[in-house]
C-alpha atoms as a PDB file:
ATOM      1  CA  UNK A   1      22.874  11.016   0.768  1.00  0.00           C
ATOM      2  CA  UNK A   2      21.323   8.897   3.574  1.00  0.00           C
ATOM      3  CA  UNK A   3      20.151   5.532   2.994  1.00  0.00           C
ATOM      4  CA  UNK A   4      18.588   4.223   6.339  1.00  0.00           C
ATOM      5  CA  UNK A   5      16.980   1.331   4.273  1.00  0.00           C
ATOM      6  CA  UNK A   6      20.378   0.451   3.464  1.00  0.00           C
ATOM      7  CA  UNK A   7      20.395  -3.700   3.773  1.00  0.00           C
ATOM      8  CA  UNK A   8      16.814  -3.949   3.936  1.00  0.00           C
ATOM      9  CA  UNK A   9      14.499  -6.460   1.431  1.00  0.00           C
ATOM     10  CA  UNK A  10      11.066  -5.182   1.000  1.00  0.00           C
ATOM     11  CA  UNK A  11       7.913  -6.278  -1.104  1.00  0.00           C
ATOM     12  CA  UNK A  12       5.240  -3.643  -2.671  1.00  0.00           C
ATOM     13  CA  UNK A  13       1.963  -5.122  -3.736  1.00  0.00           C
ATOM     14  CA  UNK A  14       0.381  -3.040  -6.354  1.00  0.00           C
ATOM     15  CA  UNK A  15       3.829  -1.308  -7.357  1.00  0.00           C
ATOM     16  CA  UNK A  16       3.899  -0.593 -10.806  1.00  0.00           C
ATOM     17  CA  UNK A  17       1.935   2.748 -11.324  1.00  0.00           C
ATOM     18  CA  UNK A  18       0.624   5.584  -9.071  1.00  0.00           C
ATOM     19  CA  UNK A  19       0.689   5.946  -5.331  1.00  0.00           C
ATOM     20  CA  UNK A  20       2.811   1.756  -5.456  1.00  0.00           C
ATOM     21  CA  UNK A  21       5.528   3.057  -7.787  1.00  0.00           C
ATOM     22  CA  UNK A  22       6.144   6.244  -6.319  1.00  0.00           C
ATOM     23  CA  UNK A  23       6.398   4.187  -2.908  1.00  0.00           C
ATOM     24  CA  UNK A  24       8.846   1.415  -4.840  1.00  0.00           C
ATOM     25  CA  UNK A  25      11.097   4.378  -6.037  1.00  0.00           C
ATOM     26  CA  UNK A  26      11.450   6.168  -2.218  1.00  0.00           C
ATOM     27  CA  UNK A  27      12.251   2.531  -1.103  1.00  0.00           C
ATOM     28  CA  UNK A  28      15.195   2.165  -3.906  1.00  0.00           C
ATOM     29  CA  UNK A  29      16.318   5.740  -2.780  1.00  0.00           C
ATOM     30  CA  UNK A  30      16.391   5.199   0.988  1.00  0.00           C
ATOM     31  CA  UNK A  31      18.835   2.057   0.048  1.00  0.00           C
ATOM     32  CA  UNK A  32      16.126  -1.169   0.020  1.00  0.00           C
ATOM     33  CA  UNK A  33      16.298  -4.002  -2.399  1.00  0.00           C
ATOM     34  CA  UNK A  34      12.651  -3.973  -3.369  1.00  0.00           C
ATOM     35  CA  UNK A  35      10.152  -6.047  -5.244  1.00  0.00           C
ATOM     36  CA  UNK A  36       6.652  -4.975  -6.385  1.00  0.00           C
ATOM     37  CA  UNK A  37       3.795  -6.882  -7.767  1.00  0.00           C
ATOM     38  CA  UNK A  38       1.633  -5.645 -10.860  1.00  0.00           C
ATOM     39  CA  UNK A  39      -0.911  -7.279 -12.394  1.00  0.00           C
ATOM     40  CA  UNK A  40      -1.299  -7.373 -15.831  1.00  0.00           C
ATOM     41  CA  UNK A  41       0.506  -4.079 -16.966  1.00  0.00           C
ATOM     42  CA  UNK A  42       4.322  -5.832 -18.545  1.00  0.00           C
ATOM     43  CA  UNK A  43       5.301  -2.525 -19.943  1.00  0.00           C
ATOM     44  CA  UNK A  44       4.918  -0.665 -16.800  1.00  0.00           C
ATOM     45  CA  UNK A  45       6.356  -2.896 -14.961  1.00  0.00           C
ATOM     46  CA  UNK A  46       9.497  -2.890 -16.604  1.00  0.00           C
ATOM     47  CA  UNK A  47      10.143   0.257 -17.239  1.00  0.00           C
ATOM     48  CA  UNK A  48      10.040   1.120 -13.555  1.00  0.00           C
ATOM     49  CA  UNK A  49      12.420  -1.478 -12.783  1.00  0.00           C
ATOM     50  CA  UNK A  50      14.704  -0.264 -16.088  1.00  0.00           C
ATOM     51  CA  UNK A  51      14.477   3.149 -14.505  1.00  0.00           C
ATOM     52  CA  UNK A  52      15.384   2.183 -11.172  1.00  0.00           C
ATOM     53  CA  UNK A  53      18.411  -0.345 -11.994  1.00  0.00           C
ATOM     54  CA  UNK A  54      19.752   2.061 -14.298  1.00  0.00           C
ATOM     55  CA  UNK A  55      19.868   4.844 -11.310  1.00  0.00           C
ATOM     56  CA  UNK A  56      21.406   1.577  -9.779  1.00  0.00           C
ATOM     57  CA  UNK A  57      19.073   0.353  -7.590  1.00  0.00           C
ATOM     58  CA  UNK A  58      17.575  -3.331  -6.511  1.00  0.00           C
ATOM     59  CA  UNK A  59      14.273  -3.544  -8.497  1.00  0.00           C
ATOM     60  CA  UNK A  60      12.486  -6.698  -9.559  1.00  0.00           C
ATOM     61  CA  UNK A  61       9.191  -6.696 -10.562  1.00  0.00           C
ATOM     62  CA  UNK A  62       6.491 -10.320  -9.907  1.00  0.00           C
ATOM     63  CA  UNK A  63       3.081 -10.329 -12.101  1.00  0.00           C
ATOM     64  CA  UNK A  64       0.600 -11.209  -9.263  1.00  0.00           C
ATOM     65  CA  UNK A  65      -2.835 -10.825  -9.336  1.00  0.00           C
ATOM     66  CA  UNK A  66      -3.579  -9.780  -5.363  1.00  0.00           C
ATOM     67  CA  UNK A  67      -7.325 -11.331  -5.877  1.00  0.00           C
ATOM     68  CA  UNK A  68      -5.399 -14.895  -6.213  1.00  0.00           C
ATOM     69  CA  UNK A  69      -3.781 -15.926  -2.824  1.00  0.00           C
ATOM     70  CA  UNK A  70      -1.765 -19.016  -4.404  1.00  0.00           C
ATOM     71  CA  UNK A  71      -0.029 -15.518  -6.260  1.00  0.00           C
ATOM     72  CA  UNK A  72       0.663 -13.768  -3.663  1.00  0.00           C
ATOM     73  CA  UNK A  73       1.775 -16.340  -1.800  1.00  0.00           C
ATOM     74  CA  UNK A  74       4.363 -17.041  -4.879  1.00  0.00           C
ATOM     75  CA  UNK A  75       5.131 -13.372  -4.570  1.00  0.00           C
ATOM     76  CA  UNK A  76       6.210 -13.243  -0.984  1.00  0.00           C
ATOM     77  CA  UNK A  77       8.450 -16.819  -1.848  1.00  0.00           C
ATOM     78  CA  UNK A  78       9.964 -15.257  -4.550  1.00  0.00           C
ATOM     79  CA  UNK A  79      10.768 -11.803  -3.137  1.00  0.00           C
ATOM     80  CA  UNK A  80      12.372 -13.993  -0.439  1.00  0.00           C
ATOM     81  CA  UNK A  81      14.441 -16.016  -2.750  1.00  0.00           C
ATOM     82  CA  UNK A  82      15.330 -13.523  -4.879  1.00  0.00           C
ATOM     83  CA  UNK A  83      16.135 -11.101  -2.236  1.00  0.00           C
ATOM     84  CA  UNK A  84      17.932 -13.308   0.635  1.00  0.00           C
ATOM     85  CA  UNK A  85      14.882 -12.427   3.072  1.00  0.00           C
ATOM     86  CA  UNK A  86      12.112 -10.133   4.108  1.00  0.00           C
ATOM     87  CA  UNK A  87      12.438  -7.126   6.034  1.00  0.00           C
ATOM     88  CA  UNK A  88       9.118  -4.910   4.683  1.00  0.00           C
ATOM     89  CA  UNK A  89       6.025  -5.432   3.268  1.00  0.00           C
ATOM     90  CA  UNK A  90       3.745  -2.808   1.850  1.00  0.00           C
ATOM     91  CA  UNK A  91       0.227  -3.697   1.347  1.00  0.00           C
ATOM     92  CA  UNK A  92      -0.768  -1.065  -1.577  1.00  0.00           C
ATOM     93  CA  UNK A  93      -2.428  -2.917  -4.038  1.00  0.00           C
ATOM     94  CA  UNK A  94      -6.439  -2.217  -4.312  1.00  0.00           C
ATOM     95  CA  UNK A  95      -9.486  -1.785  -6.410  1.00  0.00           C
ATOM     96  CA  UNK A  96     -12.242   1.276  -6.392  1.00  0.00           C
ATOM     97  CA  UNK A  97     -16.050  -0.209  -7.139  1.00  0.00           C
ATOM     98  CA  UNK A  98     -18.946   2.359  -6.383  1.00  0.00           C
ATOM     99  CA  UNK A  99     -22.047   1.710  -6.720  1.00  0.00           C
ATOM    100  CA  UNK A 100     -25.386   1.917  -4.589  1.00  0.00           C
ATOM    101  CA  UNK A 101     -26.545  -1.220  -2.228  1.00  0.00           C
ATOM    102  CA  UNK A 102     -29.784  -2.194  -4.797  1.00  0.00           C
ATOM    103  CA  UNK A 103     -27.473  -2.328  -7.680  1.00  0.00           C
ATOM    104  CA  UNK A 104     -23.916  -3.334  -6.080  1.00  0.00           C
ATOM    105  CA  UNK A 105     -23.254  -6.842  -8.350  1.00  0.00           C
ATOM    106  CA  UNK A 106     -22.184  -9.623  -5.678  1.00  0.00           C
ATOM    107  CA  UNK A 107     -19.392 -10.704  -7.969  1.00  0.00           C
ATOM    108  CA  UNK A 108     -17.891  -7.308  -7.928  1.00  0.00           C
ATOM    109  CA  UNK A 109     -18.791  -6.962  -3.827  1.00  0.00           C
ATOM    110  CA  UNK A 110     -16.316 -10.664  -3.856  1.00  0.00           C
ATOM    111  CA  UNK A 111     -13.877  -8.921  -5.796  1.00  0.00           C
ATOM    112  CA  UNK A 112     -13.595  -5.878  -3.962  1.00  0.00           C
ATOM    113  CA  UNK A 113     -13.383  -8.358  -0.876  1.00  0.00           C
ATOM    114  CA  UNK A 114     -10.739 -10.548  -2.439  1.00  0.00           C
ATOM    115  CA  UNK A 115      -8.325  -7.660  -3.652  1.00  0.00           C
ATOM    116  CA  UNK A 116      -8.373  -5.385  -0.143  1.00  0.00           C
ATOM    117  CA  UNK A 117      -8.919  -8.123   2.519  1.00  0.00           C
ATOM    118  CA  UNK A 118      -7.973 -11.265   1.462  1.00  0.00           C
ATOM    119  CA  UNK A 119      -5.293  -9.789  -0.592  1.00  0.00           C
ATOM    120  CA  UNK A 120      -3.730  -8.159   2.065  1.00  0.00           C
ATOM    121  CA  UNK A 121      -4.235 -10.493   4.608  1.00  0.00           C
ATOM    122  CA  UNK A 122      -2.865 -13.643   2.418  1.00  0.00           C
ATOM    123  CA  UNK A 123       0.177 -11.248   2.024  1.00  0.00           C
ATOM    124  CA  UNK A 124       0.698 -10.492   5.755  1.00  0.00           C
ATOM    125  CA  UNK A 125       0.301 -14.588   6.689  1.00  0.00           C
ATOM    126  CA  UNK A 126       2.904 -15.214   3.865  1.00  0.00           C
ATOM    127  CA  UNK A 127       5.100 -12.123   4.901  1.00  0.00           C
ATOM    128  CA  UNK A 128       5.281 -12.667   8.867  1.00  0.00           C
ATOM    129  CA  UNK A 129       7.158 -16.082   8.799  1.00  0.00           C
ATOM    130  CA  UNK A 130       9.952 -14.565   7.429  1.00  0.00           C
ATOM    131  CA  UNK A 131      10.498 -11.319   9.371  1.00  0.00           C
ATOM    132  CA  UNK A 132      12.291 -10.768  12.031  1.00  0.00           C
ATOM    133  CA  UNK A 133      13.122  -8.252  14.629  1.00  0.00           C
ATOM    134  CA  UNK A 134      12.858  -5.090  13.049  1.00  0.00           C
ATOM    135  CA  UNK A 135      10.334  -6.171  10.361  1.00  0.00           C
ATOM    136  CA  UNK A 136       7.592  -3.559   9.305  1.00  0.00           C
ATOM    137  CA  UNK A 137       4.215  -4.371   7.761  1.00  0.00           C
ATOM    138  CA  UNK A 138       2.406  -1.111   6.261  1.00  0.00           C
ATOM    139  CA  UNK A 139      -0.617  -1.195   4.321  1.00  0.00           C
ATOM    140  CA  UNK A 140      -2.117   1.387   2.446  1.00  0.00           C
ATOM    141  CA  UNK A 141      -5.800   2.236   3.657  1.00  0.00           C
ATOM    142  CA  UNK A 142      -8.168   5.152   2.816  1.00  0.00           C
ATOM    143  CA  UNK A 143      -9.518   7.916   4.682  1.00  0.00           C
ATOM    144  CA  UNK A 144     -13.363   6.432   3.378  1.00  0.00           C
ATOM    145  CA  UNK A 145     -12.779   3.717   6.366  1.00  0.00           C
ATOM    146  CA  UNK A 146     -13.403   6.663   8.818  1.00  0.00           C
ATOM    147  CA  UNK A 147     -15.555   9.119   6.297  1.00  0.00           C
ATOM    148  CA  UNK A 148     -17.781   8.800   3.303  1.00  0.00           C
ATOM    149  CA  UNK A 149     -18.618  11.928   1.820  1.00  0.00           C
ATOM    150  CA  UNK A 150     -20.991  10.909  -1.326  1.00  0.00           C
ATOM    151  CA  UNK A 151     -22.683   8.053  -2.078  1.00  0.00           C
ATOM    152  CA  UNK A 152     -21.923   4.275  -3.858  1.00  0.00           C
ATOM    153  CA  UNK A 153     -18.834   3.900  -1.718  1.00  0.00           C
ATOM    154  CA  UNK A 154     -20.125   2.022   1.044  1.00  0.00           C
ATOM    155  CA  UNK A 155     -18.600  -1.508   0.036  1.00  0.00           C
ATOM    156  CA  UNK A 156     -15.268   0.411  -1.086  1.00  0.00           C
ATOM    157  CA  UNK A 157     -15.521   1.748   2.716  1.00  0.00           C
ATOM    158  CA  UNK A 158     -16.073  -1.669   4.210  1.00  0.00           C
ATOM    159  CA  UNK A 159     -12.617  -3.247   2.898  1.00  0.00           C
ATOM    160  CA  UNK A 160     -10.780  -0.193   4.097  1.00  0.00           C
ATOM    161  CA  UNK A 161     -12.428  -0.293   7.578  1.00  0.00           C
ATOM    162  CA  UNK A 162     -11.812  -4.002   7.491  1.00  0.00           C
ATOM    163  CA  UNK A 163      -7.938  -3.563   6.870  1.00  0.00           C
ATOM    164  CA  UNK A 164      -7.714  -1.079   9.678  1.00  0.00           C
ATOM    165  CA  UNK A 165      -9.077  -3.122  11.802  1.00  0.00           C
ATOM    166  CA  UNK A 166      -6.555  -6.505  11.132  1.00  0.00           C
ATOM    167  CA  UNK A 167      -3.485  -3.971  11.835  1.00  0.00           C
ATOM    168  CA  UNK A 168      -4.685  -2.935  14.816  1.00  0.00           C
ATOM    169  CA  UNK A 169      -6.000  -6.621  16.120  1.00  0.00           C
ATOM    170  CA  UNK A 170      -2.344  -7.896  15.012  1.00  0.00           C
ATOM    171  CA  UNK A 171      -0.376  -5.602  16.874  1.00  0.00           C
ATOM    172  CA  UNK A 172      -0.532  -7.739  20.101  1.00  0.00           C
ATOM    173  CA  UNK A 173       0.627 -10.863  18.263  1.00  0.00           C
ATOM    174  CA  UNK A 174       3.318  -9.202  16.199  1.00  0.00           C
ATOM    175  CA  UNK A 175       4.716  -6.713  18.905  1.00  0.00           C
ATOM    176  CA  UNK A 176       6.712  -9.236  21.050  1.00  0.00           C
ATOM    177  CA  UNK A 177       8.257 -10.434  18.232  1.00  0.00           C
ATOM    178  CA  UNK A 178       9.549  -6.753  16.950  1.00  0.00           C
ATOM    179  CA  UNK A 179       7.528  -6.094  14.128  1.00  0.00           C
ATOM    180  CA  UNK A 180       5.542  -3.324  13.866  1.00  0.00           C
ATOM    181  CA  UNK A 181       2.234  -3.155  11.694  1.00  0.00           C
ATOM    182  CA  UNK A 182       0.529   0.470  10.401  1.00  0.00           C
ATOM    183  CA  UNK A 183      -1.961   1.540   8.576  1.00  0.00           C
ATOM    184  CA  UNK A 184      -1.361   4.624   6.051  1.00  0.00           C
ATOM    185  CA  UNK A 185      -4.811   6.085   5.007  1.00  0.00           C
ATOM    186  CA  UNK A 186      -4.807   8.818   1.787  1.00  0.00           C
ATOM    187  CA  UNK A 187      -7.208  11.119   1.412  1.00  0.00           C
ATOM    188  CA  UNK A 188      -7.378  12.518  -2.275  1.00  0.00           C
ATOM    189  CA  UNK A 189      -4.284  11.631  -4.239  1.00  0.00           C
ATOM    190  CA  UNK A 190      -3.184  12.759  -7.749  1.00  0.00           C
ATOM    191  CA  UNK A 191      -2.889   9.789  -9.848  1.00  0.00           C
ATOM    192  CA  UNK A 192      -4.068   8.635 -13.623  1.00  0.00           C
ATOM    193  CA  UNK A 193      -7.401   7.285 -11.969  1.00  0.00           C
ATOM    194  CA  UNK A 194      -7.843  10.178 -10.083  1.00  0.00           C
ATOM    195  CA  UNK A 195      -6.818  13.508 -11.463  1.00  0.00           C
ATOM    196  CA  UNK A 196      -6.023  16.564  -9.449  1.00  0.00           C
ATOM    197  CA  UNK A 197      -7.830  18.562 -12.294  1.00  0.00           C
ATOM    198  CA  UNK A 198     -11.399  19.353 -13.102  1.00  0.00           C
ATOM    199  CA  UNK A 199     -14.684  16.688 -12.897  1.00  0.00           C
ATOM    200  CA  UNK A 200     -14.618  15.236  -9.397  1.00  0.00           C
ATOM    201  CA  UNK A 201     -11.329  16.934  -8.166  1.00  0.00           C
ATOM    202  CA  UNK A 202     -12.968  20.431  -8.154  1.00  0.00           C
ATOM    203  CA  UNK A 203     -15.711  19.287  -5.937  1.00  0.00           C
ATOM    204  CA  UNK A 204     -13.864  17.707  -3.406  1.00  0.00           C
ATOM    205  CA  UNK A 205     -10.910  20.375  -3.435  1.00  0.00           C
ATOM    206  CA  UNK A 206     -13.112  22.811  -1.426  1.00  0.00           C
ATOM    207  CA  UNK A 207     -13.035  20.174   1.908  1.00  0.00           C
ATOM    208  CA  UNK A 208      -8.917  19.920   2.139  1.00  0.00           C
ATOM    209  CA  UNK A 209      -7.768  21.879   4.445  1.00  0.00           C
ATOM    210  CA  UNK A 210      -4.341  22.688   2.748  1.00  0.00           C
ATOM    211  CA  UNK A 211      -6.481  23.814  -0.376  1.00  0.00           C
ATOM    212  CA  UNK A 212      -4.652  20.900  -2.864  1.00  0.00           C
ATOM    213  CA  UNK A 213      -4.500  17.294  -3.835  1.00  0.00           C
ATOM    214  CA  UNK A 214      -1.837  15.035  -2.554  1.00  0.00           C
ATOM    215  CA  UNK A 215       0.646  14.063  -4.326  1.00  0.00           C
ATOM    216  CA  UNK A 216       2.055   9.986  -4.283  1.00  0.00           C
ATOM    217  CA  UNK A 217       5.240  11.321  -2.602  1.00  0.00           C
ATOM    218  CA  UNK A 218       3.061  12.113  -0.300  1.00  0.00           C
ATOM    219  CA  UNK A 219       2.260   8.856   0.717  1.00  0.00           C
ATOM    220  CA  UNK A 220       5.827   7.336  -0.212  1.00  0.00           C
ATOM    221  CA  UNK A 221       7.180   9.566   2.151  1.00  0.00           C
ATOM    222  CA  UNK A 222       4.841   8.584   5.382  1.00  0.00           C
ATOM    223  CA  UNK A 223       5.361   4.428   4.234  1.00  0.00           C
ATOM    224  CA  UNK A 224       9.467   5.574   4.608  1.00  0.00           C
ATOM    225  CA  UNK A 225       9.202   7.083   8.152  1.00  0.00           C
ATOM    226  CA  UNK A 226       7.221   3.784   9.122  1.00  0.00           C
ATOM    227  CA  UNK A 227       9.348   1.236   7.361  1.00  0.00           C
ATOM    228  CA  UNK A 228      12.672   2.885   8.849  1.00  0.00           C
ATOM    229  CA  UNK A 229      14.696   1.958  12.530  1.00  0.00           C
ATOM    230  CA  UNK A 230      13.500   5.630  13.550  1.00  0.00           C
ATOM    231  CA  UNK A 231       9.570   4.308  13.923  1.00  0.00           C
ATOM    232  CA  UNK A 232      10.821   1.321  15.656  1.00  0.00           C
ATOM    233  CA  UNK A 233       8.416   2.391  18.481  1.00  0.00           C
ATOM    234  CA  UNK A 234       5.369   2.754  16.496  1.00  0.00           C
ATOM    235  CA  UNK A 235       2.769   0.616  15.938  1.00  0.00           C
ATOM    236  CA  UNK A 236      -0.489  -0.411  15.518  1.00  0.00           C
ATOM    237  CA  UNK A 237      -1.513   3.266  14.107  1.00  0.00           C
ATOM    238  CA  UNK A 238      -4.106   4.682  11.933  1.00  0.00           C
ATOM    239  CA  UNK A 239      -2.290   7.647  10.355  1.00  0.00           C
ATOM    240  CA  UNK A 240      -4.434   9.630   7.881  1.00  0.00           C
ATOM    241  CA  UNK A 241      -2.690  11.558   5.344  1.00  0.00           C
ATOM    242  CA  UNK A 242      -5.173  13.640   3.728  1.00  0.00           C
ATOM    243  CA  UNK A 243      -3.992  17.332   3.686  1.00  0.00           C
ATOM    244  CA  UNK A 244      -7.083  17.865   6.499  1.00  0.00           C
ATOM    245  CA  UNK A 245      -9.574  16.281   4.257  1.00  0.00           C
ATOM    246  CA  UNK A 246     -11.759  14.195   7.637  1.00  0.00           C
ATOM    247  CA  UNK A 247     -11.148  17.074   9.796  1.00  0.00           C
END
């Protein structure tokens, strides 16, 4: 079995359930010592890191909240201490508001703000002090920066536009000192928020090209091509994975 993350100390914002944890395990499996943030859900939480240290793997988990920058900022310190160092970061963690521009509340337009920009960018100022040559910085996007095929998801849209846009205006300042930045952008993914089954899945089924949902390995396994020496040469891309869904 091949580990090329063998030696290699990454954090996961967002990591305990869904699309983060499935990401967290591929990590553990390619050989990375790994630490994810959740925020409120202790139970979760620990039984992905019981699962994954009892398969004998590195897992520790850090209750952040990614709307509060003084936690992620304690995240990133303490995946650094408790790790020896900082070799990946994966931006995952985000929230889903829809609702139309007359009704959109402006606290949950600040939260939406706070969780998938400031979030992610606190994380990335934290992260890039302590990465060196080699380090990788991925964070998770959506295919609604590019598309928006129904209404109420403008704002939603906005924050994943806005994080495509830091990753590519950081990839001048980050390239010359060897770390590469990417953006990973889902279409529709299978998770508990958003089943593959019935409601809104059967309506948007019809526009994916490969005729089904994706699945969070399918997104774990794009963030471990990025995060390993064989995409040293890579950076600064938008890569939708979305079975064909913005074609």
């Amino acid at each position: 079995m091949t580990t090329p993350l063998a030696g290699k100390r990454a954090l996961v914002t967002g990591g305990s359930r869904g699309i983060g944890a499935e990401i967290v395990r591929r990590l553990v499996a390619d050989g990375a010592a790994v630490a994810f943030t959740y925020q409120s859900s202790v139970q979760t939480a620990q039984a992905l890191v019981d699962e994954l240290v009892g398969a004998g793997g590195s897992t520790t988990a850090i209750q952040a909240d990614s709307a509060d920058s003084a936690a992620i900022t304690a995240a990133v310190e303490h995946t650094v201490s408790t790790l020896g160092g900082l070799d990946i970061l994966v931006n995952n963690a985000g929230i889903a508001i829809a609702g139309t521009i007359e009704d959109f509340p402006l606290e949950e337009f600040d939260r939406l703000i706070a969780v998938n920009v400031r979030g992610v960018f606190t994380a990335i100022q934290r992260a890039v002090p302590h990465l060196g040559a080699g380090g990788r910085i991925i964070t998770i996007g959506s295919v609604n920066a590019d598309r928006v095929p129904m209404n109420g998801l403008a704002v939603y849209a906005l924050t994943k536009a806005a994080v495509a846009g830091l990753t590519r205006g950081l990839v001048r300042e980050l390239g010359p000192r060897g770390i590469t930045i990417n953006t990973i952008q889902p279409g529709p993914v299978a998770t508990d928020m958003n089943p593959e089954v019935g409601g809104f899945s059967d309506e948007v089924r019809p526009f994916i090209a490969v005729g089904r949902y994706g699945q969070p390995r399918d997104i774990a396994s794009a963030v471990a091509y990025l995060a390993s020496p064989e995409a040293s040469y890579v950076t600064g891309v938008t890569w939708n994975i979305d079975g064909g869904f913005v074609i």
